[in-house]
C-alpha atoms as a PDB file:
ATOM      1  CA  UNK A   1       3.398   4.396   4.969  1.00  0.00           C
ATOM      2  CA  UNK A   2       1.461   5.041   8.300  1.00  0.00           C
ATOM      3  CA  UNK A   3       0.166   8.383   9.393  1.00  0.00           C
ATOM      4  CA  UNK A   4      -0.114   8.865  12.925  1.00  0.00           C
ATOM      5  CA  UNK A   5      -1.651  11.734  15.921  1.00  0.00           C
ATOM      6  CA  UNK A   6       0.469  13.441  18.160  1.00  0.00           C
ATOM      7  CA  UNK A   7      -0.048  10.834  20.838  1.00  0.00           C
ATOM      8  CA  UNK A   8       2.236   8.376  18.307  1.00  0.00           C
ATOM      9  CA  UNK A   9      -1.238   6.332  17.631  1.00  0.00           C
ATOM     10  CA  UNK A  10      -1.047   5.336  14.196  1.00  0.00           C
ATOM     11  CA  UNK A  11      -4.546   5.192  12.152  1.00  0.00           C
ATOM     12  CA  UNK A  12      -4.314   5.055   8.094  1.00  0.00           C
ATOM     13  CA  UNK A  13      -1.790   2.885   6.300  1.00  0.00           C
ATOM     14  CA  UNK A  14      -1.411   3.810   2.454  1.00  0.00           C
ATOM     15  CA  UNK A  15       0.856   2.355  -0.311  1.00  0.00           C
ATOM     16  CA  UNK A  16       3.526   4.339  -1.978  1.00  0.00           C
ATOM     17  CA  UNK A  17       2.772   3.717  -5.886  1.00  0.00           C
ATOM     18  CA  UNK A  18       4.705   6.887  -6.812  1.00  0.00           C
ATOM     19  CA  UNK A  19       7.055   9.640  -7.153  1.00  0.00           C
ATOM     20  CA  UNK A  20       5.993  13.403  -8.506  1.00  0.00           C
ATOM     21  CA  UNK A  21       9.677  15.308  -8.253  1.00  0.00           C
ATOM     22  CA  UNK A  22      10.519  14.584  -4.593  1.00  0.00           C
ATOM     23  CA  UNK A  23       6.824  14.174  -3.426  1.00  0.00           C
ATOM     24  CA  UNK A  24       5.675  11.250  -2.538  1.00  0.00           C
ATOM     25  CA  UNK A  25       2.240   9.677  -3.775  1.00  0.00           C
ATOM     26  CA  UNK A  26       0.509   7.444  -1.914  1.00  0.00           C
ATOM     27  CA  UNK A  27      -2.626   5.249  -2.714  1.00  0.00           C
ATOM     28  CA  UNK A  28      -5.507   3.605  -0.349  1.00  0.00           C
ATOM     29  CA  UNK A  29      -8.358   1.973  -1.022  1.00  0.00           C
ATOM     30  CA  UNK A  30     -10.665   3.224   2.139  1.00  0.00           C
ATOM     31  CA  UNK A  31     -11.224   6.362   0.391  1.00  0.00           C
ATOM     32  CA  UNK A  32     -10.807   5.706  -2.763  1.00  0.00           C
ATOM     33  CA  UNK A  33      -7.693   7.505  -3.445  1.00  0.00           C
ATOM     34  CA  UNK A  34      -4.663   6.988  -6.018  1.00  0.00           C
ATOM     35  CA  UNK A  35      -1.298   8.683  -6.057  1.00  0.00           C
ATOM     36  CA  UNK A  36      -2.588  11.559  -3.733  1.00  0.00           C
ATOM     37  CA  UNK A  37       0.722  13.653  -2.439  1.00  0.00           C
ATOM     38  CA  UNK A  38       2.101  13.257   1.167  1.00  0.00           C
ATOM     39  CA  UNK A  39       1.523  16.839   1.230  1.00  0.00           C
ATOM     40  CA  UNK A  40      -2.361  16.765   1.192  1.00  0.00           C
ATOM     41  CA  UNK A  41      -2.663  14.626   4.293  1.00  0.00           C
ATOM     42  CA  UNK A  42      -2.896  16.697   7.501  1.00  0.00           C
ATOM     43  CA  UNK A  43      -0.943  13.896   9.661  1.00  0.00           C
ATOM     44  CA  UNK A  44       1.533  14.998  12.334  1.00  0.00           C
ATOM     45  CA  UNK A  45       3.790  11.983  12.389  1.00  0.00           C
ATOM     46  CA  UNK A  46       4.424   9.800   9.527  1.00  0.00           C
ATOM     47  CA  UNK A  47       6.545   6.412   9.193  1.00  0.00           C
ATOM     48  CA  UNK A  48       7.533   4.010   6.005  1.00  0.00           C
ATOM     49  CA  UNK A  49       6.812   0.370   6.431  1.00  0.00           C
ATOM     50  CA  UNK A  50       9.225  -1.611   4.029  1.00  0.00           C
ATOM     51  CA  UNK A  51       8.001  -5.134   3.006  1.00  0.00           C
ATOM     52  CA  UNK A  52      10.885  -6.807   1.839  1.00  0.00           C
ATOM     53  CA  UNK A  53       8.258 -10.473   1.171  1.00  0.00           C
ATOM     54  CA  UNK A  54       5.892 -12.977   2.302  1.00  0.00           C
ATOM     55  CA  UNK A  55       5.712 -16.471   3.126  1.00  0.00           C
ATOM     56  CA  UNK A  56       2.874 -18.495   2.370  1.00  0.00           C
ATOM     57  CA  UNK A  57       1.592 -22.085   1.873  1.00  0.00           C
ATOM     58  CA  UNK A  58       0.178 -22.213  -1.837  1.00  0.00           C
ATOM     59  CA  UNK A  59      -0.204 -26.074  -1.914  1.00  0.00           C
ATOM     60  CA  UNK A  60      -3.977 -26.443  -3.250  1.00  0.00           C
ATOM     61  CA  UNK A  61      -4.728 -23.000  -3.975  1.00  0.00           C
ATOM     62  CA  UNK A  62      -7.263 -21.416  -6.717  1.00  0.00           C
ATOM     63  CA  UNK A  63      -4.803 -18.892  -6.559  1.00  0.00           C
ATOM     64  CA  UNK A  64      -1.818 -21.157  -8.011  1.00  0.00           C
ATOM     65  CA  UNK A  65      -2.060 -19.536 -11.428  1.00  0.00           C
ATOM     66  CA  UNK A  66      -1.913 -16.640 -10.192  1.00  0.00           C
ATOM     67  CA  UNK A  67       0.666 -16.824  -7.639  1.00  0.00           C
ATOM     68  CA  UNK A  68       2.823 -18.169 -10.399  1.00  0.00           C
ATOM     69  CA  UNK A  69       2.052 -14.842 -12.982  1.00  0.00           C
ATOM     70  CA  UNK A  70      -0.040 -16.373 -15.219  1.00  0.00           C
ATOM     71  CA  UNK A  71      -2.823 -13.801 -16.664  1.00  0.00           C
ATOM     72  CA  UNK A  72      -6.955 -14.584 -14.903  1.00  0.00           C
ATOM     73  CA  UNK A  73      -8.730 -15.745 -18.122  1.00  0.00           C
ATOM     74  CA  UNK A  74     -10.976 -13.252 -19.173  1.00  0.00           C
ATOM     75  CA  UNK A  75     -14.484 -13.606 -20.139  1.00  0.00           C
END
């Protein structure tokens, strides 16, 4: 989700990690913030962003592992 001015400029993007009734809750890491409601943001516009994947060259990776779902060993 992106919350915009009235000029249509758009300047935060958060992540939707969850529903509270029909509320929306929305995450971001610039200010810390973790399933906050829609409601508390003071934005005049608003629009959803749906990322249906992602392409990417893995070849050589450190990430193979975990681009594959195995667990980061932990220490």
């Amino acid at each position: 989700m992106q919350l915009g001015d009235n000029a249509g400029d758009f300047y935060h993007t958060l992540l939707v990690t969850g529903r509270r009734g029909e509320e929306l809750l929305l995450s971001a890491h610039s200010n810390d913030v973790y399933n906050r409601p829609l409601s508390a943001y003071d934005a005049p516009i608003a629009r959803v962003l749906h990322i249906e994947g992602v392409r990417f060259n893995v070849e050589n990776s450190c990430f193979q592992g975990l681009y594959e779902g195995e667990r980061l060993p932990l220490s």
